[in-house]
N, C-alpha and C. Protein backbone atom coordinates (compact mmCIF):
# COMPACT_ATOMS: atom_id res chain seq x y z
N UNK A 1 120.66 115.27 108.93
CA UNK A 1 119.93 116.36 109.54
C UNK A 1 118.43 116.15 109.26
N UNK A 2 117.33 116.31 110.28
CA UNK A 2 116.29 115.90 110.28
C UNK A 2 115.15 117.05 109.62
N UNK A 3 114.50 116.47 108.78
CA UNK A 3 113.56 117.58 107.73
C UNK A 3 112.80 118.43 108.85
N UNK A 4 112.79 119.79 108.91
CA UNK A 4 112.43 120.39 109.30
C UNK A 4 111.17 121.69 108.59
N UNK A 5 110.77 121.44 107.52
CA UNK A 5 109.85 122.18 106.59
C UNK A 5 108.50 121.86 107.22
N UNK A 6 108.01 122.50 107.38
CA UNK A 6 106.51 122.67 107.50
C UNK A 6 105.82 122.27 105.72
N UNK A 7 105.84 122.95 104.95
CA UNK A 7 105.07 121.66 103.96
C UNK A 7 105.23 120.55 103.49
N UNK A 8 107.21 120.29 103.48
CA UNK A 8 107.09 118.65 103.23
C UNK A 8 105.56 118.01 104.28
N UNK A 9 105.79 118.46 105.61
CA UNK A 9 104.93 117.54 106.05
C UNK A 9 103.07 117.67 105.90
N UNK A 10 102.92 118.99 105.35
CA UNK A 10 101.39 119.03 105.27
C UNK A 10 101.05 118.07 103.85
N UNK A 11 102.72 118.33 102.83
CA UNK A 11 102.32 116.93 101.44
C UNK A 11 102.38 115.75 102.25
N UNK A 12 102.67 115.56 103.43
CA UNK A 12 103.23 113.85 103.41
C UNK A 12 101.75 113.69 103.80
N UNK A 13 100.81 114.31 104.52
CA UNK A 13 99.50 114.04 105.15
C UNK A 13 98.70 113.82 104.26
N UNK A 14 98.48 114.30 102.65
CA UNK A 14 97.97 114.81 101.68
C UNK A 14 98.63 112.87 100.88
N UNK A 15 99.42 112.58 101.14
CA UNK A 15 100.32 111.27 100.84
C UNK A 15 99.82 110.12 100.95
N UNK A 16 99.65 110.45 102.62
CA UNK A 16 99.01 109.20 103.25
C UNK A 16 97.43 109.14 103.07
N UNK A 17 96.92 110.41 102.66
CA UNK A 17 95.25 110.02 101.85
C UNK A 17 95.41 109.62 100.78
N UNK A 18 96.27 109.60 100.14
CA UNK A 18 96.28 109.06 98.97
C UNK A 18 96.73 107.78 98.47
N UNK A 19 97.18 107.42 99.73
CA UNK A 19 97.99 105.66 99.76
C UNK A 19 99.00 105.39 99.14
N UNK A 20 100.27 106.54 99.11
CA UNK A 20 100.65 105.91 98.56
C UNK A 20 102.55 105.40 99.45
N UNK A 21 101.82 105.15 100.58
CA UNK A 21 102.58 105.09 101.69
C UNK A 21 102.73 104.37 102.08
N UNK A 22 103.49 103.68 102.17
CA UNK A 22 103.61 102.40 103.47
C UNK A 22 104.60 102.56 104.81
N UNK A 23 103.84 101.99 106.01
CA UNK A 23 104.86 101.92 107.63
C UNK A 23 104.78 100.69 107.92
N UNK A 24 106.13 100.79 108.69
CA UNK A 24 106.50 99.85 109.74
C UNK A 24 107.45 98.98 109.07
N UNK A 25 108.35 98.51 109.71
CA UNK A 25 109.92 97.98 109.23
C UNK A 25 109.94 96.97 108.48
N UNK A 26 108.81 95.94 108.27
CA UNK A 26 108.71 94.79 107.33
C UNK A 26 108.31 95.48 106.40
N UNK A 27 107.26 96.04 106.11
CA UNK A 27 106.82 97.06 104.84
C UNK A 27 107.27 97.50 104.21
N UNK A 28 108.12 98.76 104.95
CA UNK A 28 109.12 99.45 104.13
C UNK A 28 110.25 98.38 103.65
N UNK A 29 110.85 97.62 104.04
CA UNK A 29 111.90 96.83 103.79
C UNK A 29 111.30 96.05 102.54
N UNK A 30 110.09 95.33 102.89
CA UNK A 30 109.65 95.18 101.25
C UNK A 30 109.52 95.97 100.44
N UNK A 31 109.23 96.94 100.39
CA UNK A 31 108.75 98.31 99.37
C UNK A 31 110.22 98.62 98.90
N UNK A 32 111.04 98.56 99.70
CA UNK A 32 112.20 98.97 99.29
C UNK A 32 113.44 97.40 98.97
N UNK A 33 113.03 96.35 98.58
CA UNK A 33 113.58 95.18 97.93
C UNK A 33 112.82 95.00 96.69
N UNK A 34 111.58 95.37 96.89
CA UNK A 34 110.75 95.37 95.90
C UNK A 34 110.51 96.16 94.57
N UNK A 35 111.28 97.33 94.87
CA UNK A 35 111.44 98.78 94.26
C UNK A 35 110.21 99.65 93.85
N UNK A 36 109.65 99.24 94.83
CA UNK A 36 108.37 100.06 95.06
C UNK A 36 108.50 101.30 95.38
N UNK A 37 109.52 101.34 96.13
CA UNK A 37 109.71 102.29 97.06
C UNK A 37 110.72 103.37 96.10
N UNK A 38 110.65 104.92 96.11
CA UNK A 38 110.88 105.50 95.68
C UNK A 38 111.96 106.31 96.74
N UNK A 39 111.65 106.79 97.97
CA UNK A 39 112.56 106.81 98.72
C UNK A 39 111.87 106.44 100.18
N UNK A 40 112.61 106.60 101.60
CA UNK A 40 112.27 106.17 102.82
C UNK A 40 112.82 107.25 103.41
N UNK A 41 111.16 107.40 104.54
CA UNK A 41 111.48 108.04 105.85
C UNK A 41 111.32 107.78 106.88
N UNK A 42 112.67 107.76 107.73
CA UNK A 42 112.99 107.48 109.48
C UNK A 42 112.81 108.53 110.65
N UNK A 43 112.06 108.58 111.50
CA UNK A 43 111.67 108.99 112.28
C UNK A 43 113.39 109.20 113.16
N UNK A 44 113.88 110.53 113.56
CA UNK A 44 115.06 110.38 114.04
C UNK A 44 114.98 109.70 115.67
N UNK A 45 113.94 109.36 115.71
CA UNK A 45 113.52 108.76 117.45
C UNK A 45 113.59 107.03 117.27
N UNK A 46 113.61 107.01 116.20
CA UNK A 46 113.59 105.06 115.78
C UNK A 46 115.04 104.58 116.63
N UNK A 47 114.84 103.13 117.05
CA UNK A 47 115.92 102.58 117.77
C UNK A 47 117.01 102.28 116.32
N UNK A 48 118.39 102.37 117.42
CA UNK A 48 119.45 101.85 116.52
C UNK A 48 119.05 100.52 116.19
N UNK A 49 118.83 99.61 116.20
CA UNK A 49 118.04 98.42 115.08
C UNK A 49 117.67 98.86 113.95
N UNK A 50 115.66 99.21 114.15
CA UNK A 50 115.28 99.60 112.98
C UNK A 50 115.99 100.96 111.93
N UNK A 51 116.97 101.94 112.54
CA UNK A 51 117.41 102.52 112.23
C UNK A 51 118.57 101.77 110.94
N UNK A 52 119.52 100.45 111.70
CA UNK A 52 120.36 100.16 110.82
C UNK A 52 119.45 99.01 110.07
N UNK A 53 118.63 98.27 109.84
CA UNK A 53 118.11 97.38 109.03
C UNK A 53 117.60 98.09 107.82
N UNK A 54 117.34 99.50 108.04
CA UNK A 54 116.82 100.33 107.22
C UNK A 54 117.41 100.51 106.43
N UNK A 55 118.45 101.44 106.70
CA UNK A 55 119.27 102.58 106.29
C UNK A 55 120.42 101.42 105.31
N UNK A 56 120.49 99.68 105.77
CA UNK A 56 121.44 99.02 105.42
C UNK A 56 121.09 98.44 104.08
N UNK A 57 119.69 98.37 104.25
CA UNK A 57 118.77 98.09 102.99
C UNK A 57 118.63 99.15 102.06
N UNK A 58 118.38 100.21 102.29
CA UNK A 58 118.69 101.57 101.31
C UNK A 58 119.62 101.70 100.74
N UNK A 59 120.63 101.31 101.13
CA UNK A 59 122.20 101.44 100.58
C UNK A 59 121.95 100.21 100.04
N UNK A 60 122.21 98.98 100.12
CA UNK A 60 122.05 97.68 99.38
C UNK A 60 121.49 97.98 97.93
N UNK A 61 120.05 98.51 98.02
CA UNK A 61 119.07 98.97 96.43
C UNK A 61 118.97 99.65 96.52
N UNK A 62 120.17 100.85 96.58
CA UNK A 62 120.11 102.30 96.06
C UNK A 62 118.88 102.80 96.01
N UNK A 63 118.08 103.43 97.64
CA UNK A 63 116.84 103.93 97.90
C UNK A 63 117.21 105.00 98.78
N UNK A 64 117.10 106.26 98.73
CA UNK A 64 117.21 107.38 99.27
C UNK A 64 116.21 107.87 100.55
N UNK A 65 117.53 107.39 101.28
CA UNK A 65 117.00 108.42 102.80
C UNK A 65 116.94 109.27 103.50
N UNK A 66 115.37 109.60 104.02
CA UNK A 66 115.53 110.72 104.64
C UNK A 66 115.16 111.01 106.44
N UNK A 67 115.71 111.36 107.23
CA UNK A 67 115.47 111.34 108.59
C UNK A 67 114.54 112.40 108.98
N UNK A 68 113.44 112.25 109.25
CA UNK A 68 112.27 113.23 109.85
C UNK A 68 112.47 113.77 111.26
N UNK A 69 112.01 114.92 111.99
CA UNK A 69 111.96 115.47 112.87
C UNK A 69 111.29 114.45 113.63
N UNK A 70 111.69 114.56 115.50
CA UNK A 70 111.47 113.35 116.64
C UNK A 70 110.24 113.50 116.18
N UNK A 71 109.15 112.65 116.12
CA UNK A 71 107.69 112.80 116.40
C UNK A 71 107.08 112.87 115.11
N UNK A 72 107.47 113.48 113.93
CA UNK A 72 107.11 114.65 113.24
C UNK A 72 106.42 113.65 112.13
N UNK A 73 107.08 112.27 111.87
CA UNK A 73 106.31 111.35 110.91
C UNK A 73 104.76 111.17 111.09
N UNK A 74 104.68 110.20 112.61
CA UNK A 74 103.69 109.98 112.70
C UNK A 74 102.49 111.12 112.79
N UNK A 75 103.11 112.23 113.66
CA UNK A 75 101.88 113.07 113.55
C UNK A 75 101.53 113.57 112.35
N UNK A 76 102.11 113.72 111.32
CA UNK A 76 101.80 114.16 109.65
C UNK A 76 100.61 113.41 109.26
N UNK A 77 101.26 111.77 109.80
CA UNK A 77 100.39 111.20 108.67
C UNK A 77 98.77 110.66 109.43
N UNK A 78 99.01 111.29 111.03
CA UNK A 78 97.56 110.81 111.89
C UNK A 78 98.04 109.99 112.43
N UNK A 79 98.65 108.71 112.44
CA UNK A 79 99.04 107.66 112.95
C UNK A 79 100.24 108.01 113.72
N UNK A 80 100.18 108.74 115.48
CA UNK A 80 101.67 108.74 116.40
C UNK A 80 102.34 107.27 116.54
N UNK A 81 103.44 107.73 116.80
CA UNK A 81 104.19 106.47 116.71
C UNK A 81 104.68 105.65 115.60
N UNK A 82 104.68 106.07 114.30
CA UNK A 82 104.88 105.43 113.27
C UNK A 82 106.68 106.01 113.02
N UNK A 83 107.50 105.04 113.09
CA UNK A 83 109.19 105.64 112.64
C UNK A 83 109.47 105.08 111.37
N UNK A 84 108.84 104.80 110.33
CA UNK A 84 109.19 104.24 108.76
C UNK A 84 108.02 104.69 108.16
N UNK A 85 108.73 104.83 106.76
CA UNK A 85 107.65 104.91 105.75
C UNK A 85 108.21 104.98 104.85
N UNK A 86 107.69 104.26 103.64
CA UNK A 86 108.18 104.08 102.30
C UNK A 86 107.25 105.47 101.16
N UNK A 87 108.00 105.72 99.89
CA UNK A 87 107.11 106.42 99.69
C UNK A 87 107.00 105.99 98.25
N UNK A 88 105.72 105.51 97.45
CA UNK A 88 105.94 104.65 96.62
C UNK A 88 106.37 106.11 95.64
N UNK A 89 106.53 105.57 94.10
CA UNK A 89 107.04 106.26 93.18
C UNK A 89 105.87 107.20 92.38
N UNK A 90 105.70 108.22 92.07
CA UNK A 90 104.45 109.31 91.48
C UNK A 90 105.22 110.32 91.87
N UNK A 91 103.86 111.32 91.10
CA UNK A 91 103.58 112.52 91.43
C UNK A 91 104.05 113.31 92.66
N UNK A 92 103.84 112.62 93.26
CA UNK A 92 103.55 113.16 94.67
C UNK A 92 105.08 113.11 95.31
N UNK A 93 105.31 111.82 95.30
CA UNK A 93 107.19 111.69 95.43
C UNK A 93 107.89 112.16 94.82
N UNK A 94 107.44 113.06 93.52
CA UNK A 94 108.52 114.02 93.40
C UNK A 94 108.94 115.05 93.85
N UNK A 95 107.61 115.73 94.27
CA UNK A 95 107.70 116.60 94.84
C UNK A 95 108.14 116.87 96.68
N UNK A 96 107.84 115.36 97.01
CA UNK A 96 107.95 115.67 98.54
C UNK A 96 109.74 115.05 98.71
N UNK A 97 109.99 114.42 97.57
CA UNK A 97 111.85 114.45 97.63
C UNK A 97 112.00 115.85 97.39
N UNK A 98 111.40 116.50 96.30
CA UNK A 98 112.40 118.01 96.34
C UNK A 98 111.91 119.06 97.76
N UNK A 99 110.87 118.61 98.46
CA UNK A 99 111.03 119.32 99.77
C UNK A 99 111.72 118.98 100.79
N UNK A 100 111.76 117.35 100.65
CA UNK A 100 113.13 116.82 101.59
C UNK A 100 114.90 117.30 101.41
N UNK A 101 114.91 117.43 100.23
CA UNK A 101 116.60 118.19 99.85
C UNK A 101 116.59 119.39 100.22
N UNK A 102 115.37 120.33 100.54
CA UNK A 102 115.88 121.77 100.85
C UNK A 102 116.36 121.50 102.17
């Protein structure tokens, strides 16, 4: 079910000034082999490809996913069109996982 909160996404904007973000399917896939990555978010509009290379790699190194509202990634972070993003490990990822579980 796709995050639907209005402040997860005003933190994820607050995220991506702060760098500690990475997009696009090679990125995240490193961030998340790399264990950089703290958890990953998919744009629910991403093709079945990047959808399963993702989601197959998350499960592989136990990295927690989350599916964002159609659209709703890229416009958060300024950049439309963006369907991945890694979210490295801090502060900040703790809090925007516990807005992703509500």
């Amino acid at each position: 079910m796709p995050i639907e909160h209005e402040p997860f996404y005003s933190l994820l904007g607050i995220a991506m000034r702060a760098g500690v973000l990475t997009f696009g399917q090679d990125g995240v896939l490193k961030a998340i082999a790399s264990g950089a990555a703290s958890f990953v978010l998919l744009d629910s509009e991403a093709s079945d490809n990047t959808k399963k290379k993702i989601s197959d790699s998350c499960r592989f190194y136990g990295v927690e996913l989350f599916e964002t509202a159609p659209g709703r990634l890229g416009l958060s972070v300024g950049k439309p069109g963006r369907m991945s993003a890694a979210v490295a490990k801090g502060t900040l990822c703790e809090r925007l996982c516990e807005l992703a579980r509500k």
